[in-house]
C-alpha atoms as a PDB file:
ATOM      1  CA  UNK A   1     259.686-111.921  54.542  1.00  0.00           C
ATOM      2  CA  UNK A   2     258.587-115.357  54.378  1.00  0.00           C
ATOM      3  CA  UNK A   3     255.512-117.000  56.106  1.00  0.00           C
ATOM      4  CA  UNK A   4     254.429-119.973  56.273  1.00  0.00           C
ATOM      5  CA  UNK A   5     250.510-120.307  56.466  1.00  0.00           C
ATOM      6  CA  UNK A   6     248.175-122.753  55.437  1.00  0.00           C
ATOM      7  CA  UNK A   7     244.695-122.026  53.086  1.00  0.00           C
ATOM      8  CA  UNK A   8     241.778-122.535  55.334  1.00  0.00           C
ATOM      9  CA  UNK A   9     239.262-124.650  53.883  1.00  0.00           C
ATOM     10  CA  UNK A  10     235.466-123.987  54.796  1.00  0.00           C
ATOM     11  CA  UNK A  11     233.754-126.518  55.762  1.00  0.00           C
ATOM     12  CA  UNK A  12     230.120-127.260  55.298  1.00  0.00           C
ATOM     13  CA  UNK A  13     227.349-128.110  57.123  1.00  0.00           C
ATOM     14  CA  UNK A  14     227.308-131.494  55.793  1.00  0.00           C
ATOM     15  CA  UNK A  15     231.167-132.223  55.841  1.00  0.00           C
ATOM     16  CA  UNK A  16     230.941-131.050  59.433  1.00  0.00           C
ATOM     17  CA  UNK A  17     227.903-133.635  60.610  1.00  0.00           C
ATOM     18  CA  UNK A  18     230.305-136.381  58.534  1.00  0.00           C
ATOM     19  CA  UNK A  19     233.120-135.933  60.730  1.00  0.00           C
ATOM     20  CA  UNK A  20     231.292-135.852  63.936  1.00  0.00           C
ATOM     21  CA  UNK A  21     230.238-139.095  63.183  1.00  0.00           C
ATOM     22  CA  UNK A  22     233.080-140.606  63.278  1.00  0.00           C
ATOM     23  CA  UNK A  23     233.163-139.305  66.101  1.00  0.00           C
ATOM     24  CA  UNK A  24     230.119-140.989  67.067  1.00  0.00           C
ATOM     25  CA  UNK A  25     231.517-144.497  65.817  1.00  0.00           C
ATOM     26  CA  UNK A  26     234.616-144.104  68.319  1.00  0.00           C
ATOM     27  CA  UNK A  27     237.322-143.742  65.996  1.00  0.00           C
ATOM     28  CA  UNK A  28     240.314-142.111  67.411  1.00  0.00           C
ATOM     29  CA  UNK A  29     240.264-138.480  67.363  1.00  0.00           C
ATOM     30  CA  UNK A  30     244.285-138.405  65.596  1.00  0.00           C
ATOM     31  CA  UNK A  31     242.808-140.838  62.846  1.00  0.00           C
ATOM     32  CA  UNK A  32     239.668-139.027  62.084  1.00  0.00           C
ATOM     33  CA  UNK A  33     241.737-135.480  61.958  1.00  0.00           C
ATOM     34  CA  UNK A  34     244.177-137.203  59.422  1.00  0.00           C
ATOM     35  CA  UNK A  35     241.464-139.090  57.628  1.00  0.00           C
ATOM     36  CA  UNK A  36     239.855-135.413  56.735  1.00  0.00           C
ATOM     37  CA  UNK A  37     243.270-133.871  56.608  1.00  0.00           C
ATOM     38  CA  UNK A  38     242.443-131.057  59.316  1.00  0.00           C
ATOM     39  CA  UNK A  39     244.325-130.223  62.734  1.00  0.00           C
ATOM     40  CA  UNK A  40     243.237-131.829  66.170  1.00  0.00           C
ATOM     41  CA  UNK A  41     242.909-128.557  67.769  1.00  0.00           C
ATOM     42  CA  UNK A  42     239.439-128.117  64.309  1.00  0.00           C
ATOM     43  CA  UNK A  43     238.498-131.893  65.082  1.00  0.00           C
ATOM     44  CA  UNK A  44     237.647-130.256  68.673  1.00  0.00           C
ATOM     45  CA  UNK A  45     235.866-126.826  67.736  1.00  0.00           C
ATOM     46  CA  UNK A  46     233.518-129.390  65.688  1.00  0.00           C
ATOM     47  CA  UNK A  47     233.366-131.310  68.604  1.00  0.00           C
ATOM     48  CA  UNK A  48     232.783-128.398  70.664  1.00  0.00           C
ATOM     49  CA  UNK A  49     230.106-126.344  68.405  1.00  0.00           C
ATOM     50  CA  UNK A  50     227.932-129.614  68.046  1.00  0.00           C
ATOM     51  CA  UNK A  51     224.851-128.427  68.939  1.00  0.00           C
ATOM     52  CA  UNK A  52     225.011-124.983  67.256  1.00  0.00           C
ATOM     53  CA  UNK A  53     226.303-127.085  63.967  1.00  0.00           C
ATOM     54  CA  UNK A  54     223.224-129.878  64.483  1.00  0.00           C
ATOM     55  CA  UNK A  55     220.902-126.705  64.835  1.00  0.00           C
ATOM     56  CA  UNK A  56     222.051-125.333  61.989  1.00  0.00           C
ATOM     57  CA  UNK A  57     221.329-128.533  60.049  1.00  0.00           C
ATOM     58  CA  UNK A  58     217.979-128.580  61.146  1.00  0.00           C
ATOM     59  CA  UNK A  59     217.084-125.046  60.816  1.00  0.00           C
ATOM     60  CA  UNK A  60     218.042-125.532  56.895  1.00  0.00           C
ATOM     61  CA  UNK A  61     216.528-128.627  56.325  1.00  0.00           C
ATOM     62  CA  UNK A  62     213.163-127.036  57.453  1.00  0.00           C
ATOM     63  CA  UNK A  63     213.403-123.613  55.185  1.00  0.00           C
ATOM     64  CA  UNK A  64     210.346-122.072  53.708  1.00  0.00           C
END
C-alpha cells in the first residue's frame, strides 16, 4: 500500500516569531506560506497560537 505523506518539520520558537512577521509587514498570506515552504492551513495555526508562541519567547528569554 502506498501513501503519500509529507515529513513534518518542527519549527522553532524563533522560525515561528520570523514568519509572523511577515505577517506583521502585510505580505500576502499565499506568499509568506510559499516563501517558508509550509501549507496555508500552518501559516494560520501560527497566526492563531500568537500569543501562546510570543509567551513562550518571553518566558525563555527570561530563564534562570
Amino acid at each position: 500500500m502506498l501513501t503519500n505523506t509529507k515529513k513534518l518539520k518542527p519549527f522553532s520558537l524563533t522560525e515561528k516569531l520570523t514568519i509572523l512577521d511577515e505577517v506583521d509587514k502585510g505580505l500576502k498570506k499565499s506568499n509568506i506560506a510559499k516563501q517558508f515552504s509550509i501549507s496555508a492551513s500552518t501559516l494560520s495555526t501560527f497566526i492563531k497560537d500568537r500569543n501562546k508562541i510570543e509567551k513562550s519567547v518571553e518566558s525563555d528569554s527570561i530563564g534562570p
